[in-house]
Protein backbone atom coordinates (compact mmCIF):
# COMPACT_ATOMS: atom_id res chain seq x y z
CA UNK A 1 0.00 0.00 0.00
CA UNK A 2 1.24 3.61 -0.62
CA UNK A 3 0.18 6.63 -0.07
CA UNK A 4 -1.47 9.44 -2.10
CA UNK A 5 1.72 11.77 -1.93
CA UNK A 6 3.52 9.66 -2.94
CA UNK A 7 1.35 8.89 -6.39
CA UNK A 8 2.31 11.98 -7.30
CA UNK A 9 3.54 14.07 -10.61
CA UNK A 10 2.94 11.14 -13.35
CA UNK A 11 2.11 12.06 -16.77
CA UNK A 12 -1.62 11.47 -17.44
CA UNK A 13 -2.38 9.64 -20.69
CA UNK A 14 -5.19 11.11 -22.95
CA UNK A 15 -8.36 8.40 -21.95
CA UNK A 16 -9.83 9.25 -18.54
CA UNK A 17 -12.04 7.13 -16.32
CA UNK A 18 -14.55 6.50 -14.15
CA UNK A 19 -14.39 7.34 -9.96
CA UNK A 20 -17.14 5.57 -8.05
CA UNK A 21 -17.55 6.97 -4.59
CA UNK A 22 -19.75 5.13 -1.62
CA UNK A 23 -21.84 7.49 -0.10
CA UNK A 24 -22.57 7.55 3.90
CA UNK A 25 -19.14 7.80 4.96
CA UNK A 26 -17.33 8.19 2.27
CA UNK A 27 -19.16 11.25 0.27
CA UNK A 28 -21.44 12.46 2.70
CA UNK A 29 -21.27 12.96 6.78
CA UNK A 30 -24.61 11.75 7.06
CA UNK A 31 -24.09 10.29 10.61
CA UNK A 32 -26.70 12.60 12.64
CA UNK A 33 -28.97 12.36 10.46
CA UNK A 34 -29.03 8.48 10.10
CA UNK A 35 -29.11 8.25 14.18
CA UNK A 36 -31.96 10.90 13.99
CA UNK A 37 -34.18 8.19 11.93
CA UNK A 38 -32.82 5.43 13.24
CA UNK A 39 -33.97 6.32 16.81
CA UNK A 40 -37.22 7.91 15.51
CA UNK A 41 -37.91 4.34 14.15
CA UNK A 42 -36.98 1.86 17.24
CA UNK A 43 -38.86 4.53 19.24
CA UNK A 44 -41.25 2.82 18.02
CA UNK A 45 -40.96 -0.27 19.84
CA UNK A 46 -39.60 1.35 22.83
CA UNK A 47 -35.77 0.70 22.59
CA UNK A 48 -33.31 2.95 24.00
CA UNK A 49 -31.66 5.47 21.55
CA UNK A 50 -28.20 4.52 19.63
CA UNK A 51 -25.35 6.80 19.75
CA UNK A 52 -22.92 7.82 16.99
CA UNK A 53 -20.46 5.05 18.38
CA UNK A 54 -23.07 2.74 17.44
CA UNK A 55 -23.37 3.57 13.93
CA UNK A 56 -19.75 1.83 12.98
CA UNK A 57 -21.65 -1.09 13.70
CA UNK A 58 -25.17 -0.66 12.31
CA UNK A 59 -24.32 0.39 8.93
CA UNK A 60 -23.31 -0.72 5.40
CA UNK A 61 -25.91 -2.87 4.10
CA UNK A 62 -28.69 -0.33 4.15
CA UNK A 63 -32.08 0.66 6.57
CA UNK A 64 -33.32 -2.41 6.76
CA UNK A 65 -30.11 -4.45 8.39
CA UNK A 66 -29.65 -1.38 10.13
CA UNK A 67 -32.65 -1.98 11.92
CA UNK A 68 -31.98 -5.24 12.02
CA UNK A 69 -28.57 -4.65 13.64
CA UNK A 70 -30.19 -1.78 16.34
CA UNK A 71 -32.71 -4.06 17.68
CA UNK A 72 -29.69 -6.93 17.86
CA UNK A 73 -27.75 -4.88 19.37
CA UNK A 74 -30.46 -3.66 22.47
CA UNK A 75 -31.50 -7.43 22.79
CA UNK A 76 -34.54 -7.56 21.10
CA UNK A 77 -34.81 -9.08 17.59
CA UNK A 78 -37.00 -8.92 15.24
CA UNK A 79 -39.34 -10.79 12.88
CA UNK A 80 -39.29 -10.38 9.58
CA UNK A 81 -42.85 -9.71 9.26
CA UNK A 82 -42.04 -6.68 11.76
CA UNK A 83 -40.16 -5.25 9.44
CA UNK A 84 -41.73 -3.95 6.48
CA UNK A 85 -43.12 -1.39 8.63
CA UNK A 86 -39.96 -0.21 10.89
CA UNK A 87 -38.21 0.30 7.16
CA UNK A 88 -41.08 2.41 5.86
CA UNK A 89 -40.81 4.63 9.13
CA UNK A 90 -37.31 4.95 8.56
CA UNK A 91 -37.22 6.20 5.08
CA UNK A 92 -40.27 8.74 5.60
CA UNK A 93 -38.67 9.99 8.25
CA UNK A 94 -35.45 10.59 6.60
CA UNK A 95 -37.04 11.37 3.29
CA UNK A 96 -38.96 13.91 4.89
CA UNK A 97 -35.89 15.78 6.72
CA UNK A 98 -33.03 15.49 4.10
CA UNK A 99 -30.49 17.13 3.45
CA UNK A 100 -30.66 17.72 7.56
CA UNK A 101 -27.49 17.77 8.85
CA UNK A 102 -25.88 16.02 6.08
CA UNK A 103 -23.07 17.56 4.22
CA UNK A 104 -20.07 16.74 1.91
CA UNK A 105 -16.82 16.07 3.53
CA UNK A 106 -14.00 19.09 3.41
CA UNK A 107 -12.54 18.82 -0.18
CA UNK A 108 -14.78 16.50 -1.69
CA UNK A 109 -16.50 19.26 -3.81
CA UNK A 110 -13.17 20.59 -4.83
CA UNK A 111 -12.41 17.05 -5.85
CA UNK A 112 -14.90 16.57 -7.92
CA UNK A 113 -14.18 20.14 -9.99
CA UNK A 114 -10.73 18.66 -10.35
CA UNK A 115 -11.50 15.06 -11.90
CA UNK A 116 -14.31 16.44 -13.95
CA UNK A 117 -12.03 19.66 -15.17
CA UNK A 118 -9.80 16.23 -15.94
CA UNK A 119 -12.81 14.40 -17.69
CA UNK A 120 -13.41 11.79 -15.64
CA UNK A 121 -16.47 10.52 -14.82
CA UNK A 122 -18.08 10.26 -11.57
CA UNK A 123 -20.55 7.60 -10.13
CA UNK A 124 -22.15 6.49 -6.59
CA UNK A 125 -21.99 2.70 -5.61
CA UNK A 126 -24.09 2.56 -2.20
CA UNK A 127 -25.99 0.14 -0.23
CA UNK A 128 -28.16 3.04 0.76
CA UNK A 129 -31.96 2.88 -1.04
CA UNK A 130 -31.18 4.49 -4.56
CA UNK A 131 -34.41 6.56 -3.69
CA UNK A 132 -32.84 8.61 -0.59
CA UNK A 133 -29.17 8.36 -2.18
CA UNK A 134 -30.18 10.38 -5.12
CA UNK A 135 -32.68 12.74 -3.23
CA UNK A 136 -30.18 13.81 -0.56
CA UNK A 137 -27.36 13.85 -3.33
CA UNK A 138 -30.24 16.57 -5.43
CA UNK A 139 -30.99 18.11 -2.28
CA UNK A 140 -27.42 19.21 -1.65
CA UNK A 141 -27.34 20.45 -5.47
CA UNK A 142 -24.94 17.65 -6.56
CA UNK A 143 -26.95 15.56 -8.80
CA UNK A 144 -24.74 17.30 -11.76
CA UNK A 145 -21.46 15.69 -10.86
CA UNK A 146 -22.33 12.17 -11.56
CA UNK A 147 -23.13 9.77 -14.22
CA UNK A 148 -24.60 6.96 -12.34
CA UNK A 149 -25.94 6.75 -8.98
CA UNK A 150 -26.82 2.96 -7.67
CA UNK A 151 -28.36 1.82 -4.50
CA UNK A 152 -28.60 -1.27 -2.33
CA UNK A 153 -32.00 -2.40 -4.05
CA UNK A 154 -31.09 -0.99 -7.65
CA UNK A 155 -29.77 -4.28 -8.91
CA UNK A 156 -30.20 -8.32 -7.38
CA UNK A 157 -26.95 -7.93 -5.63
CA UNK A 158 -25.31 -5.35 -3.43
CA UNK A 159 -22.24 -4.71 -2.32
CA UNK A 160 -19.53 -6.32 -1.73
CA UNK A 161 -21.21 -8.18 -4.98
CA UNK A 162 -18.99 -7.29 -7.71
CA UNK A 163 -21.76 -7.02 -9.81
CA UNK A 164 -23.20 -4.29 -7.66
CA UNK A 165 -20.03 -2.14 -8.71
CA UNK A 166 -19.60 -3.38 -12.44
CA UNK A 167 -23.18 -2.38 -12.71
CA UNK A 168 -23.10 0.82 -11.57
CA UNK A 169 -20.06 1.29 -13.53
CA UNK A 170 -21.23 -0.07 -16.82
CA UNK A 171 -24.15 2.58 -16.09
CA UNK A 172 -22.04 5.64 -16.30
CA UNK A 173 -20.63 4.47 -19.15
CA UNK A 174 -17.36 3.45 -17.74
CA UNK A 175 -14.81 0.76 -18.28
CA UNK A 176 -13.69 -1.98 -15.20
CA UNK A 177 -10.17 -1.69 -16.48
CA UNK A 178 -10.16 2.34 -16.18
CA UNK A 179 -12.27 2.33 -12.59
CA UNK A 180 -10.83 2.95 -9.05
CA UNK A 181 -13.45 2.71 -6.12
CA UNK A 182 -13.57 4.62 -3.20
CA UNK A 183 -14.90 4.23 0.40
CA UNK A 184 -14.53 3.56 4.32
CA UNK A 185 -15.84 0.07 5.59
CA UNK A 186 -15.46 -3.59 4.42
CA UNK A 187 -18.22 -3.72 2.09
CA UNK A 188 -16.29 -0.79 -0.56
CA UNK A 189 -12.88 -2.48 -0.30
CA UNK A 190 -14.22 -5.87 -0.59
CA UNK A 191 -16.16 -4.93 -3.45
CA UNK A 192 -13.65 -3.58 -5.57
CA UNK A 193 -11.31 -6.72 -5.04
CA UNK A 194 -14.63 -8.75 -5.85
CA UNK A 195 -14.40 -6.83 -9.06
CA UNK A 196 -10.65 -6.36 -9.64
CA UNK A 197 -10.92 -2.22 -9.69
CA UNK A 198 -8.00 -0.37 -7.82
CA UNK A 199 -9.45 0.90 -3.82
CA UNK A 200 -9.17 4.12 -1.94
CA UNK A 201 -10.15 3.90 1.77
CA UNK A 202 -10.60 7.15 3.64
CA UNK A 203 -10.62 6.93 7.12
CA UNK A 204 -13.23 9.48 8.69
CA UNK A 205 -16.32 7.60 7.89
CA UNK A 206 -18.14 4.47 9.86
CA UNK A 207 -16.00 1.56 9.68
CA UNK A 208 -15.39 -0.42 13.02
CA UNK A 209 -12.39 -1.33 11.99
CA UNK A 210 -9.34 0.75 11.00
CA UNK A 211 -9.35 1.30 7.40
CA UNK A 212 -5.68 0.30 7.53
CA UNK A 213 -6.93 -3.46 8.17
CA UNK A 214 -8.74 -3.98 4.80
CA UNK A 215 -5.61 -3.52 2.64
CA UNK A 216 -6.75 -0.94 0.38
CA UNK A 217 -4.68 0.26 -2.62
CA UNK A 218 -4.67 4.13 -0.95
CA UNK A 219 -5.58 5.47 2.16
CA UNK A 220 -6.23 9.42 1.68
CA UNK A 221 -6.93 11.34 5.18
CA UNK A 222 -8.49 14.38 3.42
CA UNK A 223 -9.88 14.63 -0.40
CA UNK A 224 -7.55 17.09 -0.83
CA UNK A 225 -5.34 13.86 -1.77
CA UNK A 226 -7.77 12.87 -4.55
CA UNK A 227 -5.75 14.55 -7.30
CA UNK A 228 -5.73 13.19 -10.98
CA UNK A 229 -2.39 11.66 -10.56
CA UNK A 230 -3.50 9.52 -7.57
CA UNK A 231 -6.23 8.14 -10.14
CA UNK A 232 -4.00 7.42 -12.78
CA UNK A 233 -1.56 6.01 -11.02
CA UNK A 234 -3.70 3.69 -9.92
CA UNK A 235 -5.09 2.88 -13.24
CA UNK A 236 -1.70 2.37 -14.50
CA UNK A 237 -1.06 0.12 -11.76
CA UNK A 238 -4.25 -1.89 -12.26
CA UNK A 239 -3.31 -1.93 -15.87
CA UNK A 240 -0.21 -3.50 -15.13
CA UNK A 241 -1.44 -6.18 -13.03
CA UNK A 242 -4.18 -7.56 -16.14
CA UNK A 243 -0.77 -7.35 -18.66
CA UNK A 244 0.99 -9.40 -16.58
C-alpha cells in the first residue's frame, strides 16, 4: 500500500475514467442524520436510543439491516414480518428531513471540480436505497457531478457483490479496467477486489475497523489527496497487473 503523496507528478495519458464513490461515509457525513431516523424508528418499539459510536456497527448494508442490527444490538430481535413497517418509518422519516445535517466532507467538492475539469467521470456505488441516495445527493445540489448513482435495491446484488459495482459502472458508461473505487468500511474495499478495480479507503467515515486493516490500494486522510495523478496512477497500476 502507498500513499497518495507519494502517487504523485505522473504524466496522465489522454483516456480518462470513471471514480465511483460510496456514499454515507465516504461522500457524505450523514451520521446525525441516520441516528436521527434510526432512533425515531426503534422509538417505536420502545428501545433505548443509539449513539454515533453505534453507527460503525449498524451500517453498510442499508435501513433495513440497520434496523436489524439496532434491535440486535439492544437485545430484542426482530421478525421479519415486523419489518416492512420499521423500514417504511425509517425512510419517511429521513425522506422527509433530508439534506438535515448532512453535508459533503471538506474537499470533496473541490475534488470533484478537479477530476471532472480532468474528464473523468463520476458515479455512486451505495448500499443506501437508490431513492434517498439520489434525493439527498439533489438536495445538496450535486446531482450534476455524476453519471450513475446505484443503491442497495437498484440491482439483485449489493455490495460487496462485484456485480453491484460493475453495474453501476457499466451505467455511467465506464470501463472496469479504467475504474478505481472509493470508500470507508469492508463492504467498498471488498467490493472492488470482488471486481478487480483499484481501492481508496478514507478513514473518517463508519468503519469499526481501521481502514488500515482492509488492505486498500490508498488510504487518503483528506480529499484534498484525490488529485488526478492519484487516479492514474492507480489505473496504470491496475493496468499493469491484467498485462501481466
Amino acid at each position: 500500500m502507498t500513499t497518495a503523496r507519494e502517487n504523485a507528478g505522473q504524466a496522465l495519458p489522454k483516456n480518462k475514467g470513471l471514480v465511483v464513490f460510496d456514499l454515507d461515509g465516504t461522500l457524505l457525513d450523514t451520521h446525525v442524520d441516520l441516528v436521527e431516523s434510526l432512533n425515531y424508528t426503534i422509538a417505536a418499539l420502545d428501545l433505548r436510543p443509539v449513539t454515533y459510536d453505534d453507527l460503525t456497527h449498524l451500517v453498510g448494508q442499508g435501513a433495513r439491516v440497520m434496523i436489524e442490527r439496532a434491535c440486535k444490538l439492544q437485545g430484542k430481535p426482530i421478525s421479519q414480518e415486523e419489518l416492512p413497517a420499521l423500514v417504511e418509518r425509517f425512510v419517511a422519516h429521513y425522506s422527509a428531513n433530508m439534506p438535515g445535517h448532512t453535508e459533503p466532507y471538506p474537499g470533496l467538492v473541490a475534488a470533484m471540480d478537479r477530476l471532472k475539469a480532468s474528464g473523468y467521470r463520476l458515479a455512486v456505488c451505495t448500499n443506501k436505497l437508490e431513492g434517498l441516495a439520489t434525493g439527498l445527493i439533489e438536495n445538496l445540489g450535486l446531482t450534476h457531478y455524476f453519471d450513475a448513482i446505484t443503491g442497495g435495491d437498484t440491482f439483485e446484488h449489493r455490495k460487496p457483490d462485484a456485480r453491484h459495482l460493475t453495474g453501476t459502472i457499466e451505467r455511467a458508461g465506464g470501463d472496469v479496467s479504467r475504474s478505481v473505487m472509493i470508500g470507508d468500511s469492508i463492504n467498498d474495499i471488498a467490493v472492488a477486489k470482488n471486481a478487480a478495480v483499484p481501492s481508496i479507503a478514507v478513514p473518517f467515515g463508519y468503519s469499526d475497523v481501521p481502514v488500515s486493516s482492509l488492505d486498500p490500494d490508498v488510504i487518503i486522510t483528506h480529499y484534498d489527496e484525490l488529485t488526478v495523478e492519484l487516479v492514474e496512477s492507480l489505473l496504470k497500476g491496475s493496468a499493469a497487473k491484467v498485462a501481466v
